[in-house]
N, C-alpha and C. Protein backbone atom coordinates (compact mmCIF):
# COMPACT_ATOMS: atom_id res chain seq x y z
N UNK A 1 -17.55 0.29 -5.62
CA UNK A 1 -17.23 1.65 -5.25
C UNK A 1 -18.38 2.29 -4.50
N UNK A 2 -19.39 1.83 -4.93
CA UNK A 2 -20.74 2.47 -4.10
C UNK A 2 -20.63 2.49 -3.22
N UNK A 3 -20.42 0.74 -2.40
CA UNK A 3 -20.52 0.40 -1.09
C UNK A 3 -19.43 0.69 -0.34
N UNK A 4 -18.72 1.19 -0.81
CA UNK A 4 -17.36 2.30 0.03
C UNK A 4 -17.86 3.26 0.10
N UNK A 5 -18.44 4.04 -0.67
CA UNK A 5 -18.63 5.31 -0.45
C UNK A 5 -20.13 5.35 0.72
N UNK A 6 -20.82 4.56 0.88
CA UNK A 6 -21.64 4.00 1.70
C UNK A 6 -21.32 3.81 3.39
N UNK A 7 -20.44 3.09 2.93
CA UNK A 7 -19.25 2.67 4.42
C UNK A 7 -19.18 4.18 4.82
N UNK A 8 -18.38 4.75 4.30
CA UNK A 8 -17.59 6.03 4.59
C UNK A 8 -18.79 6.84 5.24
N UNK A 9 -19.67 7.06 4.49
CA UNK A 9 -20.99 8.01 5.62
C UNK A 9 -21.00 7.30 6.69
N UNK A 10 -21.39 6.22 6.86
CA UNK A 10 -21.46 5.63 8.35
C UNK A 10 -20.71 5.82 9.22
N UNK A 11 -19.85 5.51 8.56
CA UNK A 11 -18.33 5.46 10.01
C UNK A 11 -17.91 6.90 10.50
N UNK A 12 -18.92 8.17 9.35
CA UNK A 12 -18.44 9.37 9.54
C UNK A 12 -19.59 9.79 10.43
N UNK A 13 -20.65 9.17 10.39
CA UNK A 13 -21.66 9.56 11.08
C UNK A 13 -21.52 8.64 12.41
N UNK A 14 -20.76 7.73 12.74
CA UNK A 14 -20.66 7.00 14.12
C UNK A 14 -19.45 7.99 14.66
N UNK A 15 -18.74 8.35 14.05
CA UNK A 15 -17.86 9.32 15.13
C UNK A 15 -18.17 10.42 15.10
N UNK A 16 -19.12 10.84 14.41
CA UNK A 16 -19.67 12.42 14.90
C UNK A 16 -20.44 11.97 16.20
N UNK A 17 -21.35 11.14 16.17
CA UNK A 17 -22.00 10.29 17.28
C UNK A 17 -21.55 10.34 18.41
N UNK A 18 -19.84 9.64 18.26
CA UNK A 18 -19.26 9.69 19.65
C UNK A 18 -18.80 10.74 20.28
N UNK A 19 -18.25 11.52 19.41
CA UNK A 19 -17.70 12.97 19.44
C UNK A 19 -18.82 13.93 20.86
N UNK A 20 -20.53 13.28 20.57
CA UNK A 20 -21.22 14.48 21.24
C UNK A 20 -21.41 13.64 22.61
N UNK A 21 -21.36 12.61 22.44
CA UNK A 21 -21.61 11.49 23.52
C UNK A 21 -21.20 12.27 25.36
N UNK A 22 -22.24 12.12 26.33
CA UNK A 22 -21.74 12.66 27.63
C UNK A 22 -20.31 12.01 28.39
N UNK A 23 -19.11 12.62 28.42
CA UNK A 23 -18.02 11.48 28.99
C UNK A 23 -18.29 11.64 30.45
N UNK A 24 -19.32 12.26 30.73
CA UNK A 24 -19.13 12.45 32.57
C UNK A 24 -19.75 11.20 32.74
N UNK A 25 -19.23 10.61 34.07
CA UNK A 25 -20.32 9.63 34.99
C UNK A 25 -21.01 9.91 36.19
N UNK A 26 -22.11 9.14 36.40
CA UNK A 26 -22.57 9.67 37.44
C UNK A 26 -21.66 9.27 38.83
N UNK A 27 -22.29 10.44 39.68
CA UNK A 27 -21.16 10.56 40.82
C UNK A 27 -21.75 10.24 42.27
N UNK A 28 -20.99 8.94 42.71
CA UNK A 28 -21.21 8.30 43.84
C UNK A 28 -21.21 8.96 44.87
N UNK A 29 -20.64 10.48 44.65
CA UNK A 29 -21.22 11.06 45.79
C UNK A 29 -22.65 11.33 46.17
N UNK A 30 -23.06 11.90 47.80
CA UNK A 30 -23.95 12.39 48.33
C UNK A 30 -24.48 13.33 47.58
N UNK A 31 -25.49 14.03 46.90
CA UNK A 31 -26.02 15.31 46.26
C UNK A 31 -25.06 16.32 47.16
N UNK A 32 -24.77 17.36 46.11
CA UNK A 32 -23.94 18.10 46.88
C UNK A 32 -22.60 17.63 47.69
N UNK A 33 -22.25 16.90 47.67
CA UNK A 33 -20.90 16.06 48.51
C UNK A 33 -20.07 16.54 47.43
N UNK A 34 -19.44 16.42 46.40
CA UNK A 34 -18.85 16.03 45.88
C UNK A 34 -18.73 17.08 44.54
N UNK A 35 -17.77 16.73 43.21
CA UNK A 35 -17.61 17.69 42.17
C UNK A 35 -19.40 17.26 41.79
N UNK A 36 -19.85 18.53 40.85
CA UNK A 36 -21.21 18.64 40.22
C UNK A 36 -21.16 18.16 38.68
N UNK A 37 -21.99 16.87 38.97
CA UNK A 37 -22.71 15.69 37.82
C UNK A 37 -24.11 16.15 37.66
N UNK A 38 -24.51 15.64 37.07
CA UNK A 38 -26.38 15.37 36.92
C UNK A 38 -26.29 14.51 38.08
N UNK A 39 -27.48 14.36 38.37
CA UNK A 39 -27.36 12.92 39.38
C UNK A 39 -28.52 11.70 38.43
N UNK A 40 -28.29 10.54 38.67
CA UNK A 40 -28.42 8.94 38.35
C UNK A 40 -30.31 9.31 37.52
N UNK A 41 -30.70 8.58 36.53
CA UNK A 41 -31.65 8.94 35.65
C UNK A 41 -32.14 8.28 36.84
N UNK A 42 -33.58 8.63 37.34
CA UNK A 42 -34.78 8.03 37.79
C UNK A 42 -35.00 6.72 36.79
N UNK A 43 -36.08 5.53 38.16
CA UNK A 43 -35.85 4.46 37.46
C UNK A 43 -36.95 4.30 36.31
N UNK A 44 -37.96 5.35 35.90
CA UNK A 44 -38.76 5.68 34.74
C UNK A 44 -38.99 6.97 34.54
N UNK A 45 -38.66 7.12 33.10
CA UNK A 45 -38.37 8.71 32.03
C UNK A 45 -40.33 8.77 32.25
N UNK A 46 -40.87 9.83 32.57
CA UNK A 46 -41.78 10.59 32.16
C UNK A 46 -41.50 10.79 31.06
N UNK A 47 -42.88 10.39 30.26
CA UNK A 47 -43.05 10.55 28.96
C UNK A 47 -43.39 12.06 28.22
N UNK A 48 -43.95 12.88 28.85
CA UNK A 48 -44.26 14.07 29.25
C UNK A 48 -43.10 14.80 29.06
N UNK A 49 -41.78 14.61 29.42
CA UNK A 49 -40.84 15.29 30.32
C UNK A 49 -40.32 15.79 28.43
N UNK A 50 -40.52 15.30 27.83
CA UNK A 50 -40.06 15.52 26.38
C UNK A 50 -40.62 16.98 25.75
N UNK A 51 -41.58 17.32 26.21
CA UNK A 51 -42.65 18.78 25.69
C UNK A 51 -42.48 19.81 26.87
N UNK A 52 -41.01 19.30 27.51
CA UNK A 52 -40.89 20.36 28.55
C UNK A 52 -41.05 21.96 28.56
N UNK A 53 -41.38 22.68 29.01
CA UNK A 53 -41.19 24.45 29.48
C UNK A 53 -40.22 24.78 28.79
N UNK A 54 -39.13 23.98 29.45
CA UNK A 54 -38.04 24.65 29.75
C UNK A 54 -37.13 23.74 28.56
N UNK A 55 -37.90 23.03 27.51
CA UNK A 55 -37.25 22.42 26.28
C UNK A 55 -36.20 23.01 25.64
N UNK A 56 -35.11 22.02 25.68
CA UNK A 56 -33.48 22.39 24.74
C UNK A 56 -33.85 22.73 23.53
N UNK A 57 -33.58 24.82 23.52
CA UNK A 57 -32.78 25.19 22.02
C UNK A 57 -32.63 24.41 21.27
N UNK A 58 -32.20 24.58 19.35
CA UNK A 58 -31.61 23.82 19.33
C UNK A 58 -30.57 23.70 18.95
N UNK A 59 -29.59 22.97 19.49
CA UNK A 59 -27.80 22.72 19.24
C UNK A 59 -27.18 23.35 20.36
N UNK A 60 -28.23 23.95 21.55
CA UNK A 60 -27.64 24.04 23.02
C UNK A 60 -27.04 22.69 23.58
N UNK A 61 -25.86 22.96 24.20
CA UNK A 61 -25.95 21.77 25.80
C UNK A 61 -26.74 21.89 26.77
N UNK A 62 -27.00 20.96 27.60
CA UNK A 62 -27.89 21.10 28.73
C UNK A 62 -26.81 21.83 29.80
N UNK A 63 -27.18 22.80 30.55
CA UNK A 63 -26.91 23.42 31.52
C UNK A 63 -26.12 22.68 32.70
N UNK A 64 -25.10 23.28 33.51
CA UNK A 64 -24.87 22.28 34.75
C UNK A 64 -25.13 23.32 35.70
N UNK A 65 -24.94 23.27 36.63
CA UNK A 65 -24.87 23.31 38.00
C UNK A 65 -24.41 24.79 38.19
N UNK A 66 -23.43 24.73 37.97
CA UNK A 66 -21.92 25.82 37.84
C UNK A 66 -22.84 27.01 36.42
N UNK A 67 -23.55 27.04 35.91
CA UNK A 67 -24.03 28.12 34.81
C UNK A 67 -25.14 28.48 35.46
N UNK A 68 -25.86 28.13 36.23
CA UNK A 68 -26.80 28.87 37.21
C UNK A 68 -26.14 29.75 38.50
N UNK A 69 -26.25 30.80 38.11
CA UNK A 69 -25.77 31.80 39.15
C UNK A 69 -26.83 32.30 40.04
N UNK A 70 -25.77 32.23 41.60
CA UNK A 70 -27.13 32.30 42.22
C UNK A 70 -25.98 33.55 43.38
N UNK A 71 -25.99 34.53 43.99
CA UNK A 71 -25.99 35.91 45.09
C UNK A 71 -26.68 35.60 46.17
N UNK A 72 -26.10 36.39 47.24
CA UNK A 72 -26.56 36.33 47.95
C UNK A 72 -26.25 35.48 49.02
N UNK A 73 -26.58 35.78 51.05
CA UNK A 73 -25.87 35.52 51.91
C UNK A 73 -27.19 33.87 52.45
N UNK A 74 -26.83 33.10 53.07
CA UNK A 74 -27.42 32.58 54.01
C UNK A 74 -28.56 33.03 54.71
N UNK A 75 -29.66 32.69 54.82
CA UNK A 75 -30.83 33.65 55.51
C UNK A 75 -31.50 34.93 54.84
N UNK A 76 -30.68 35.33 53.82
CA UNK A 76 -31.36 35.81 53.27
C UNK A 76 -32.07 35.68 51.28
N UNK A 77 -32.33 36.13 50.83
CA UNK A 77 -33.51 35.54 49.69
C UNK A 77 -32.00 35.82 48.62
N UNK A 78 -31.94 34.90 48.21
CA UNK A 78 -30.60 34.59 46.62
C UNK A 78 -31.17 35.67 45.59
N UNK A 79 -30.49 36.02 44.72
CA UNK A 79 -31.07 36.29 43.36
C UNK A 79 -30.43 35.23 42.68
N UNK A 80 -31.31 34.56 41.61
CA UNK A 80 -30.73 33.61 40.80
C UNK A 80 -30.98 33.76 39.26
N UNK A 81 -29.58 33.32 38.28
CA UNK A 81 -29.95 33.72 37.18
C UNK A 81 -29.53 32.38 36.37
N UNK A 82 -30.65 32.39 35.53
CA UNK A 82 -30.89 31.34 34.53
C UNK A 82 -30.47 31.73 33.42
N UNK A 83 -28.95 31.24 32.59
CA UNK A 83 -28.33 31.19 31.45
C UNK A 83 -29.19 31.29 30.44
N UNK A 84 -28.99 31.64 29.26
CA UNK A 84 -29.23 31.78 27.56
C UNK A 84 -28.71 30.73 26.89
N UNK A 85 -27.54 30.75 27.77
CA UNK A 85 -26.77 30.03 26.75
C UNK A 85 -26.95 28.40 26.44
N UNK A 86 -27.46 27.83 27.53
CA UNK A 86 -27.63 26.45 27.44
C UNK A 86 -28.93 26.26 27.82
N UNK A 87 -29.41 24.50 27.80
CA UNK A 87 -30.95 24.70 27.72
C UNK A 87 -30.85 23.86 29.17
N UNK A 88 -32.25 23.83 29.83
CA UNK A 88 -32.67 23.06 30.94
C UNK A 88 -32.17 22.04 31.08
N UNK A 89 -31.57 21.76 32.05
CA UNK A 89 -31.12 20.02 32.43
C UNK A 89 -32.21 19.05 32.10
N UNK A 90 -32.31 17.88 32.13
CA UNK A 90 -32.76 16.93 31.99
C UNK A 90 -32.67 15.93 32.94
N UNK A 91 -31.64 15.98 33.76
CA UNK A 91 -31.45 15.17 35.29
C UNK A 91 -31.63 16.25 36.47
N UNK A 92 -31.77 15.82 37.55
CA UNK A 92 -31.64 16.45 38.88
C UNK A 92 -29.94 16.96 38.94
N UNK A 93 -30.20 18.36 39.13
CA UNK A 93 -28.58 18.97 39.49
C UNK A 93 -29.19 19.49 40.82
N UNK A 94 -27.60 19.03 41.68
CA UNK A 94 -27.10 20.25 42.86
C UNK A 94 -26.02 20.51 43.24
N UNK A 95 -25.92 21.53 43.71
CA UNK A 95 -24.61 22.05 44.33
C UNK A 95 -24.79 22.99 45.63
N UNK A 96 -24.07 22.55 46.73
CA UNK A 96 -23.76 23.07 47.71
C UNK A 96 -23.44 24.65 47.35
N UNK A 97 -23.66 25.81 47.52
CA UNK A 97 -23.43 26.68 47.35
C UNK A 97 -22.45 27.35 49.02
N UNK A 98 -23.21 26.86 50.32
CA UNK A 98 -23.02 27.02 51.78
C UNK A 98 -23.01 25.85 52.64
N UNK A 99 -21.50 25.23 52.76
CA UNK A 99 -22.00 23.94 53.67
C UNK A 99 -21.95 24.29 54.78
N UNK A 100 -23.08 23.39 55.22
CA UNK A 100 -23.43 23.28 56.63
C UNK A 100 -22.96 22.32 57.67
N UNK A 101 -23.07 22.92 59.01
CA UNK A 101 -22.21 22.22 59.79
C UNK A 101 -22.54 20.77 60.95
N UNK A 102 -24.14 21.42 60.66
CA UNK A 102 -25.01 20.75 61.84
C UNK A 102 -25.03 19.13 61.02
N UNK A 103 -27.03 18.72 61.47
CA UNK A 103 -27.31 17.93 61.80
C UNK A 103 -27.45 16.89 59.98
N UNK A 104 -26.88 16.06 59.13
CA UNK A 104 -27.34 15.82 57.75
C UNK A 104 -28.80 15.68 57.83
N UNK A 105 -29.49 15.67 56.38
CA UNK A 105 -31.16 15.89 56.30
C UNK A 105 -30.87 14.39 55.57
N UNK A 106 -31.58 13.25 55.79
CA UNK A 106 -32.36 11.93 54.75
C UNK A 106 -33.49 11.82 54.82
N UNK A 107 -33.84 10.81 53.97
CA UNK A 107 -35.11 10.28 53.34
C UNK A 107 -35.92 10.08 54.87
N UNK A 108 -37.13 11.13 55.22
CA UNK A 108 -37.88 10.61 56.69
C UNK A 108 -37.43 11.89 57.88
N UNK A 109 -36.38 12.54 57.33
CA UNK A 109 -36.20 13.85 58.00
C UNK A 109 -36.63 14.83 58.07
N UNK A 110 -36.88 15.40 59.50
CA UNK A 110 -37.89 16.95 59.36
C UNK A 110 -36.93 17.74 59.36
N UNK A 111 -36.90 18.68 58.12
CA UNK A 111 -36.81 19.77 58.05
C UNK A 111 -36.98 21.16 57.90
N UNK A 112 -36.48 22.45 58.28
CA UNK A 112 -37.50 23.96 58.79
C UNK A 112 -36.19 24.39 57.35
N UNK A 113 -36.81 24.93 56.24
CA UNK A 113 -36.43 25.44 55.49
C UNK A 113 -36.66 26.83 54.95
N UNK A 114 -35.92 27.69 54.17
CA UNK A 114 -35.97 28.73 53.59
C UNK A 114 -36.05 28.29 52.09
N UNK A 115 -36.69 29.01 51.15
CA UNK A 115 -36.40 28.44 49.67
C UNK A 115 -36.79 29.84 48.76
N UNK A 116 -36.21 29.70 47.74
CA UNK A 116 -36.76 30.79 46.48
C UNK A 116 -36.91 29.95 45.59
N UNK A 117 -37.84 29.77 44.84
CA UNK A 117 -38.03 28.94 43.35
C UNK A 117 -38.19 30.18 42.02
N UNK A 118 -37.56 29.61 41.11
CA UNK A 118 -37.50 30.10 39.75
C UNK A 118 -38.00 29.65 38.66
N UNK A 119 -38.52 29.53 37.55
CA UNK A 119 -39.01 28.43 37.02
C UNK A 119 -38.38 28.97 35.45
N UNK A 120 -37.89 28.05 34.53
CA UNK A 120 -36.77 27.53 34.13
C UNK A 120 -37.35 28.76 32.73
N UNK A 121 -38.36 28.60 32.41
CA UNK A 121 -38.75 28.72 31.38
C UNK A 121 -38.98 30.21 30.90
N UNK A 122 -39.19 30.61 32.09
CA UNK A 122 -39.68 32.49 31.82
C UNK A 122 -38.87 33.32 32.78
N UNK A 123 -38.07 32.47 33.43
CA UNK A 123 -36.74 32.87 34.49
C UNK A 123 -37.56 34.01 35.74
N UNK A 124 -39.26 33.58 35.56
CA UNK A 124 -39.36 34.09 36.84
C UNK A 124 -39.39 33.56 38.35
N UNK A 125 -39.23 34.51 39.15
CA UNK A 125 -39.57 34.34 40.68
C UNK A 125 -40.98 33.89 40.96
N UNK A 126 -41.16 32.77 41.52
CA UNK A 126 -42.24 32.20 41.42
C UNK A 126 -43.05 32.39 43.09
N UNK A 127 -41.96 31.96 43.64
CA UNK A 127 -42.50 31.71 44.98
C UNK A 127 -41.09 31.78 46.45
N UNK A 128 -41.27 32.13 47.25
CA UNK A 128 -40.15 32.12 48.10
C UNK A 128 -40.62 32.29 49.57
N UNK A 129 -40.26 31.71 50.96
CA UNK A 129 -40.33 31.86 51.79
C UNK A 129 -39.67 32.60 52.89
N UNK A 130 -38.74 33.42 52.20
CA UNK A 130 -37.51 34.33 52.61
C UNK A 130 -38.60 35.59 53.05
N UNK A 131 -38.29 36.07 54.48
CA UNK A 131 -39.09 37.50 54.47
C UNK A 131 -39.99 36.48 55.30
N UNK A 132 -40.43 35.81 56.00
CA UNK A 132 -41.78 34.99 56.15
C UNK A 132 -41.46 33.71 57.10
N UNK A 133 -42.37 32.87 57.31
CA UNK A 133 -42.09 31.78 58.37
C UNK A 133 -41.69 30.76 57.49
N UNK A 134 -40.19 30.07 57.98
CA UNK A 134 -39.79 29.05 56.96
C UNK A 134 -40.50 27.67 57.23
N UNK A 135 -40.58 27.04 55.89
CA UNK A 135 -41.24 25.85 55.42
C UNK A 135 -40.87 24.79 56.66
N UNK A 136 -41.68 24.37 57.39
CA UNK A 136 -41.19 22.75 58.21
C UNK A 136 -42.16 21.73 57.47
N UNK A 137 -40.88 20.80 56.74
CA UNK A 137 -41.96 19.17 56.39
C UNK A 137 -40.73 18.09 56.39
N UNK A 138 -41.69 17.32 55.68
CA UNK A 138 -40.71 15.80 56.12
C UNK A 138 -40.05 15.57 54.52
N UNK A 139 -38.90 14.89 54.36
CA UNK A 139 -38.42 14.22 53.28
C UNK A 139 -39.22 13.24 52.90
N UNK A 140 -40.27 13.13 52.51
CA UNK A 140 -40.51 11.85 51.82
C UNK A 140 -41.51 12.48 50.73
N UNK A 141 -41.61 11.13 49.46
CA UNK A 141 -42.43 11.88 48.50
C UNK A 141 -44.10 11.89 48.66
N UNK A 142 -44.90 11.53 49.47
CA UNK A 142 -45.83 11.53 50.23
C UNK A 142 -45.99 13.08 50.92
N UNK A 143 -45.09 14.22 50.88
CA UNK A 143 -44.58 15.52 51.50
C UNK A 143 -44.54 16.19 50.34
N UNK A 144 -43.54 15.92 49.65
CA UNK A 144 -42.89 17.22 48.88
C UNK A 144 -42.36 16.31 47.51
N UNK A 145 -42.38 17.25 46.66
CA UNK A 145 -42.11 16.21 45.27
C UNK A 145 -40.60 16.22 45.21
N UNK A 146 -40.57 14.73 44.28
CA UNK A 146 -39.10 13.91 44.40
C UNK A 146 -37.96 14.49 44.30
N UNK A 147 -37.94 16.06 43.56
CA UNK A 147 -36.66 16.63 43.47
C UNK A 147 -36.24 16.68 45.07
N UNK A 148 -37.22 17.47 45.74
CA UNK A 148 -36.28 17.86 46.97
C UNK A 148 -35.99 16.92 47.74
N UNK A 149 -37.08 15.39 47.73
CA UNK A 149 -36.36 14.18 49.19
C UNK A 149 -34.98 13.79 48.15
N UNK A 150 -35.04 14.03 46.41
CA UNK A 150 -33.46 13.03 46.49
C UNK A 150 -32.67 14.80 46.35
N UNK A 151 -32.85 15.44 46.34
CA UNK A 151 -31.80 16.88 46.17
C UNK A 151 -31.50 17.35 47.34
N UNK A 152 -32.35 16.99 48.17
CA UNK A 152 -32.24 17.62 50.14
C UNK A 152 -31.41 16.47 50.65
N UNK A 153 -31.14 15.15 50.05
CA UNK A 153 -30.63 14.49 51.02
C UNK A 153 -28.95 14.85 51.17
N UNK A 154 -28.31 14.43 52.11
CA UNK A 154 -27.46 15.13 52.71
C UNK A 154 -27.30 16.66 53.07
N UNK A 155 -27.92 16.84 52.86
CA UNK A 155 -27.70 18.77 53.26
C UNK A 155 -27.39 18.56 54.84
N UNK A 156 -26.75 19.90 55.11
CA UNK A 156 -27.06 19.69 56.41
C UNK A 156 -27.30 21.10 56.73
N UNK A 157 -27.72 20.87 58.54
CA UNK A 157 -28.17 22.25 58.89
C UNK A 157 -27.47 23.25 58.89
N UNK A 158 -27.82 24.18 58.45
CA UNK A 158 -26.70 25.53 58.32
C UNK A 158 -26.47 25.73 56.91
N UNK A 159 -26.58 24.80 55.81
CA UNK A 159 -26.55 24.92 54.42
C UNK A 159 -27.39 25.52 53.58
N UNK A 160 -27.05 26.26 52.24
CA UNK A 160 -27.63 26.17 51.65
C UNK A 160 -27.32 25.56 50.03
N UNK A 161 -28.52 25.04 49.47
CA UNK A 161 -28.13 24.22 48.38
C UNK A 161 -29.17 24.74 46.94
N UNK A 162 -28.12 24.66 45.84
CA UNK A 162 -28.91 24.84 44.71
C UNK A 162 -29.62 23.33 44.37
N UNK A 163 -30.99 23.29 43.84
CA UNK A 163 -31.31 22.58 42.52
C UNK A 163 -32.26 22.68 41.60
N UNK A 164 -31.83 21.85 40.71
CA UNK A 164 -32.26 22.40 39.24
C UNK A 164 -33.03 20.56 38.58
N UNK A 165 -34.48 20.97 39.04
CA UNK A 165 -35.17 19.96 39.17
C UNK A 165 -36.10 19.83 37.74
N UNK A 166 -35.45 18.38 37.05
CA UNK A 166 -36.36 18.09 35.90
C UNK A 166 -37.88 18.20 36.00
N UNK A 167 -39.12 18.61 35.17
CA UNK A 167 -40.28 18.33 34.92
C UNK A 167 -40.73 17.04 35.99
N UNK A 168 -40.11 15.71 35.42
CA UNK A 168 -40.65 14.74 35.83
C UNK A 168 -40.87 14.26 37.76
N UNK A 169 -39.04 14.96 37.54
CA UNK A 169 -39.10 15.16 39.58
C UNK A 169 -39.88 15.82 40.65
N UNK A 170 -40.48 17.32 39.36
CA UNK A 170 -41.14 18.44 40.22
C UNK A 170 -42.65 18.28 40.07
N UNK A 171 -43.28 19.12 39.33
CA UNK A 171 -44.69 19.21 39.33
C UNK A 171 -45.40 18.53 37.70
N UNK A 172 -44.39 18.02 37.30
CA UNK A 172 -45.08 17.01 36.07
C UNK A 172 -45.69 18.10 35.01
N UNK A 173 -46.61 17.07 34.89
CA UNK A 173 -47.69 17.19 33.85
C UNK A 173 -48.82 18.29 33.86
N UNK A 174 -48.74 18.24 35.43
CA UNK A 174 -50.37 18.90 35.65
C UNK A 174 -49.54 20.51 36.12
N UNK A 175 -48.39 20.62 36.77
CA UNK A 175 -48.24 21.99 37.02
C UNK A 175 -48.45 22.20 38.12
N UNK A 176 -48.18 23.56 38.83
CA UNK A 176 -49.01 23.73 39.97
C UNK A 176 -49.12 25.41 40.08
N UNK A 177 -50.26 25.86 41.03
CA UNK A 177 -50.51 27.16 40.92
C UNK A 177 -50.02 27.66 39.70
N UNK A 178 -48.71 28.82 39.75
CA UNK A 178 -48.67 29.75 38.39
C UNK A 178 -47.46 29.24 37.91
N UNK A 179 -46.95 28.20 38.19
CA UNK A 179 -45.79 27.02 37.68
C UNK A 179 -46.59 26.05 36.63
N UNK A 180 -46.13 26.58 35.06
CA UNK A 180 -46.41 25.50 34.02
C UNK A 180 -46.38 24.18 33.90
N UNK A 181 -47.44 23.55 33.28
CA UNK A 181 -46.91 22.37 32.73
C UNK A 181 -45.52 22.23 32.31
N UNK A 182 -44.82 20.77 32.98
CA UNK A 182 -43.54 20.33 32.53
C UNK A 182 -43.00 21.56 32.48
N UNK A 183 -42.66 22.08 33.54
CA UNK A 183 -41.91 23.35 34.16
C UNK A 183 -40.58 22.24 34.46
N UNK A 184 -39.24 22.93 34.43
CA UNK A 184 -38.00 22.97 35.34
C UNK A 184 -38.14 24.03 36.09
N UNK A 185 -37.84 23.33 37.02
CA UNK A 185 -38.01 24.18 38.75
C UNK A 185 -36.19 24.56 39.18
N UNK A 186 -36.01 26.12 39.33
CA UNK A 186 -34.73 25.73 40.33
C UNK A 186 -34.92 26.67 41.89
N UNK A 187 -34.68 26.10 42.54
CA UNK A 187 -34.68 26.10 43.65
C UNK A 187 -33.41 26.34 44.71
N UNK A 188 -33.31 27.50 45.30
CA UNK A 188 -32.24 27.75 46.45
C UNK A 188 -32.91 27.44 47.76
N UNK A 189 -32.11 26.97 48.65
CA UNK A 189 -32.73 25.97 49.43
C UNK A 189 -31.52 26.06 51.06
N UNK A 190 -32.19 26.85 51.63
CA UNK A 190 -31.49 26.94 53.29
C UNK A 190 -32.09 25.61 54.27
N UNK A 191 -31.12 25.53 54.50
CA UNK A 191 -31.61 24.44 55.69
C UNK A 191 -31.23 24.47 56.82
N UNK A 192 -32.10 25.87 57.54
CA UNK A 192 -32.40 26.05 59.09
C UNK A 192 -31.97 25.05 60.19
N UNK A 193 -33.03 24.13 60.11
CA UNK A 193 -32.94 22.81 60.98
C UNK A 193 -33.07 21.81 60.06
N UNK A 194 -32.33 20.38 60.86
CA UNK A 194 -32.94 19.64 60.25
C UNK A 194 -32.73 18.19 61.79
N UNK A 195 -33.80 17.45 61.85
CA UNK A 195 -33.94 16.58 62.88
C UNK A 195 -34.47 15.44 61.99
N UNK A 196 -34.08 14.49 63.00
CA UNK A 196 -35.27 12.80 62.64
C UNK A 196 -33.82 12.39 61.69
């Protein structure tokens, strides 16, 4: 009788298990192409990325795409608002908010951008180039950290795009200027031009 009643926790604790389990898959679309997934885990977890800023409540879901609200026209500076209700992603999210018509942006492409960043944790305005001369650099991570060469790719010119960039993609460990350690970064993101 023990070892039934033994059994029985387990099997009650493997379908609570499955019950929370993610049923989404990742999505073969282009970033932004397509309905809004996380996009594909990087091919190594920062160990770091666990003592995040922007660390999951607890008994929150992680946030998507669609719970970051973001205002505001093309060309000019978004207001964006970071939910209560759920905690920081853990993968790279984006979503097309404005598609564009022009030229697509990839890995090695120059692009003249507009951006506002938010940072996940204290839901402030960190930094923005709206009002000012927009950003020109290249897609690669040698340029700009990994959220934006894999979150910028496909954009195209005339767009603008949300993302909502893990710790490990953005500024890590070390932080940067008045952006925390293992900060989530989100980022609205115009794309003026884009060539190459």
């Amino acid at each position: 009788m023990r070892n039934a009643g033994k059994i029985m926790i387990v099997v009650a604790a493997a379908l609570s298990l499955a019950a929370c389990s993610n049923g989404q898959e990742p999505s073969s679309y282009p970033p932004g192409g397509g309905p809004t997934y996380p996009a594909p885990a990087p091919a190594a977890e920062s160990s770091s990325a666990s003592a995040s800023a922007g660390e999951p409540a607890s008994g929150q879901h992680e946030c998507t795409a669609d719970d970051v609200k973001v205002t505001g026209d093309f060309g000019a500076k978004p207001t964006i608002t970071i939910p209560d209700t759920c905690s920081a992603p853990t993968k790279l999210l984006t979503k097309d908010l404005k598609q564009g018509t022009g030229a697509a942006a990839a890995n090695g492409s120059t692009v003249e951008v507009n951006y506002d960043l938010v940072t996940w944790s204290d839901k402030a305005d960190k930094e923005s180039s709206f009002g000012s001369q927009p950003a020109q650099l290249t897609l690669s991570e040698d340029q700009v950290i990994p959220g934006w060469v894999q979150g910028l790719a496909g954009i195209k010119e005339g767009g603008r795009r949300l993302l909502v960039i893990p710790p490990d993609l953005g500024y890590g460990a070390t932080g940067k200027g008045t952006v925390k350690p293992n900060e989530t970064l989100v980022f609205v993101v115009d794309a003026d031009k884009v060539s190459g």
